[in-house]
C-alpha atoms as a PDB file:
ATOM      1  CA  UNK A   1      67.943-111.562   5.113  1.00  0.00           C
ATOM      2  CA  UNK A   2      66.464-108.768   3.995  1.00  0.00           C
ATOM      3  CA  UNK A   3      66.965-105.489   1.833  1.00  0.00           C
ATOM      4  CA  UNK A   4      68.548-103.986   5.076  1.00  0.00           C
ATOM      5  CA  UNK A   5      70.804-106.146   5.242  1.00  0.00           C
ATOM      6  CA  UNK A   6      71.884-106.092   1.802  1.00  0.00           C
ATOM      7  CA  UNK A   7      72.414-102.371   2.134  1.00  0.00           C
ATOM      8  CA  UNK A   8      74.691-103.171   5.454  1.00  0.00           C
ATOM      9  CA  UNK A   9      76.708-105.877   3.574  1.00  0.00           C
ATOM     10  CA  UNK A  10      77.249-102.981   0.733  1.00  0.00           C
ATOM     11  CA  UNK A  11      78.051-100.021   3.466  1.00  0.00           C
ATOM     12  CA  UNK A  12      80.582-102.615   5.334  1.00  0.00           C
ATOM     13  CA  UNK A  13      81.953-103.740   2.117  1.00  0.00           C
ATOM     14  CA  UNK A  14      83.035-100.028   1.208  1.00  0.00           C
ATOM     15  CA  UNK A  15      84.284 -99.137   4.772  1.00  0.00           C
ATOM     16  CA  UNK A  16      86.718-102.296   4.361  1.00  0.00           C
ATOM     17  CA  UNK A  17      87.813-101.995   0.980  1.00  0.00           C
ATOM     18  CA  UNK A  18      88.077 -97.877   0.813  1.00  0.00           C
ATOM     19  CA  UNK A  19      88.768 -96.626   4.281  1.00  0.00           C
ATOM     20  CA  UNK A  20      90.705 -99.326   5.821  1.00  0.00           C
ATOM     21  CA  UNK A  21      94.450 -99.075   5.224  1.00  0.00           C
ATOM     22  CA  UNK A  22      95.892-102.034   7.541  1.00  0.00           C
ATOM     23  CA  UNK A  23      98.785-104.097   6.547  1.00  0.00           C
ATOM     24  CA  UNK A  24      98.408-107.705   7.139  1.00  0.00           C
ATOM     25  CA  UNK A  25     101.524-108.866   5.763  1.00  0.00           C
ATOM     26  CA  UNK A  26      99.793-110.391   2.725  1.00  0.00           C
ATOM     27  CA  UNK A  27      98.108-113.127   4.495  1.00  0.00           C
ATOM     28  CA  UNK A  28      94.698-111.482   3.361  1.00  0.00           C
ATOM     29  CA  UNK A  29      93.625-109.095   1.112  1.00  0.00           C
ATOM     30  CA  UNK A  30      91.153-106.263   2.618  1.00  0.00           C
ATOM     31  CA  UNK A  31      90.233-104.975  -0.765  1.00  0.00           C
ATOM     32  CA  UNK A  32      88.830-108.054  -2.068  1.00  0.00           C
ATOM     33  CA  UNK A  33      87.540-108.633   0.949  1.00  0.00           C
ATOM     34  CA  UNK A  34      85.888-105.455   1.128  1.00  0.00           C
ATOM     35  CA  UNK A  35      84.722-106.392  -3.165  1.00  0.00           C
ATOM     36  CA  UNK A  36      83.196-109.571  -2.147  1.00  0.00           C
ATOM     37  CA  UNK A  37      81.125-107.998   0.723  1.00  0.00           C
ATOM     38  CA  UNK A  38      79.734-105.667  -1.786  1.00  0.00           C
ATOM     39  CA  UNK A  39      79.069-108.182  -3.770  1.00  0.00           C
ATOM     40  CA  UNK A  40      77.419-110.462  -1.827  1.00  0.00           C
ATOM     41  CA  UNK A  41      75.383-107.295  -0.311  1.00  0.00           C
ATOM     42  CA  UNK A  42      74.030-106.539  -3.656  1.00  0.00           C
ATOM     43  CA  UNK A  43      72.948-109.981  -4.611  1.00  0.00           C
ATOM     44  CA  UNK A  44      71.056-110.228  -1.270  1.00  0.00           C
ATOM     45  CA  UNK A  45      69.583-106.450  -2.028  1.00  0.00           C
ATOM     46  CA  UNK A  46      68.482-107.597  -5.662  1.00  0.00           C
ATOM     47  CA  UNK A  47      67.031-111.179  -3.907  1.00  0.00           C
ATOM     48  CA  UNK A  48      65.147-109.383  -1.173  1.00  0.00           C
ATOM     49  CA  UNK A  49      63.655-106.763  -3.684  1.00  0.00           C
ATOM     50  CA  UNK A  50      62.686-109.962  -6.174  1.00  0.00           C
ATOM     51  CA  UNK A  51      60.488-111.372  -3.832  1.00  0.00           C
ATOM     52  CA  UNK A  52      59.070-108.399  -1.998  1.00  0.00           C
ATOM     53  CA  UNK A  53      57.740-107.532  -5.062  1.00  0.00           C
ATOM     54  CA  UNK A  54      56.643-111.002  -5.881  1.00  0.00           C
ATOM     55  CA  UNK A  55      54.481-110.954  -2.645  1.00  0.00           C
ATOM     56  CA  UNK A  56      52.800-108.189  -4.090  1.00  0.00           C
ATOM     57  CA  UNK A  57      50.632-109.260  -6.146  1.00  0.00           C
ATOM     58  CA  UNK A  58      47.130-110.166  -5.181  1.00  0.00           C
ATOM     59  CA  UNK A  59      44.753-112.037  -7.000  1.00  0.00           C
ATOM     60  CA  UNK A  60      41.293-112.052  -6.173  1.00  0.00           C
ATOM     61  CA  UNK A  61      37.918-113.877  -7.246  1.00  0.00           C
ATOM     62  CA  UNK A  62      34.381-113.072  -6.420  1.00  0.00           C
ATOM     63  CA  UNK A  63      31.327-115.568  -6.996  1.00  0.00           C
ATOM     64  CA  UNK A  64      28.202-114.619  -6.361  1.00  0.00           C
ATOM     65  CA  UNK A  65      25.034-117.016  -6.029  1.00  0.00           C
ATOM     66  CA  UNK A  66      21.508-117.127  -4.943  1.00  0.00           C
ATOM     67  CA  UNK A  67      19.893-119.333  -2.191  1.00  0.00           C
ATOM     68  CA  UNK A  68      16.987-121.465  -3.836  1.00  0.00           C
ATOM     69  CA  UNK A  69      15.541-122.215  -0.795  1.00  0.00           C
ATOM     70  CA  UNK A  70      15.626-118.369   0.919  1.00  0.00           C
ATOM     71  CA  UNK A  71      16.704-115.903  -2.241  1.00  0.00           C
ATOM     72  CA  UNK A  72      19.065-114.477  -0.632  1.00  0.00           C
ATOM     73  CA  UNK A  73      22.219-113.487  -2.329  1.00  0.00           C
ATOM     74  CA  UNK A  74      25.753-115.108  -1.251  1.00  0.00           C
ATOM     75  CA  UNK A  75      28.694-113.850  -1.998  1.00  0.00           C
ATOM     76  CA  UNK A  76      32.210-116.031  -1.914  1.00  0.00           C
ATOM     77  CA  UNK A  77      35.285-113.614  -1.987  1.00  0.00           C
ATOM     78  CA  UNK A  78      38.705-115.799  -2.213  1.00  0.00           C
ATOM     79  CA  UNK A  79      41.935-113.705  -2.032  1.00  0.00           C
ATOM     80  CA  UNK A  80      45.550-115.037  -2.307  1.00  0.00           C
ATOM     81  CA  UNK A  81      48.787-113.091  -1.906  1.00  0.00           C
ATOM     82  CA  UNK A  82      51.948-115.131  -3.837  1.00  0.00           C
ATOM     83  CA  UNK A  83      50.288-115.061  -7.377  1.00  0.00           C
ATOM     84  CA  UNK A  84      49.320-119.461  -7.632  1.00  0.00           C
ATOM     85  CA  UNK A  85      45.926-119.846  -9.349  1.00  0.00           C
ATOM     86  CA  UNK A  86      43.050-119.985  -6.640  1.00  0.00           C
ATOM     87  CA  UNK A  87      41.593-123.840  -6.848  1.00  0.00           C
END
């Protein structure tokens, strides 16, 4: 589930609640129906966002050393995406 589909949930929501008028004889309730999609669409839209922008962040570490046997200079780049401390 995804922020596109929170937006869908949100657009299907309104259609039901504001631009259906069917009589169901009272068995069910489009409005709320149509409130609760909305709901739920915007809960999933806030979610998604949350954690795209949790995957964002980048932390990165750079070491570098020198061979003692050659000289030459060797450099250890570790990179990790979801934000946990690099071990």
């Amino acid at each position: 589930m995804g922020i596109g589909t929170g937006i869908a949930l949100v657009a299907i929501g309104a259609i039901i609640a504001f631009a259906l008028n069917v009589d169901l004889g009272g068995a069910v309730n489009l409005d709320l129906i149509g409130y609760i999609l909305m709901a739920a669409g915007v809960v999933v839209f806030l979610i998604s966002l949350v954690l795209v922008m949790r995957r964002r962040s980048t932390v990165t570490q750079q070491r570098v050393t020198r061979d003692p046997a050659s000289g030459d200079q060797i450099t250890e780049r570790r990179t990790r995406d979801n934000g946990e401390p690099l071990a």
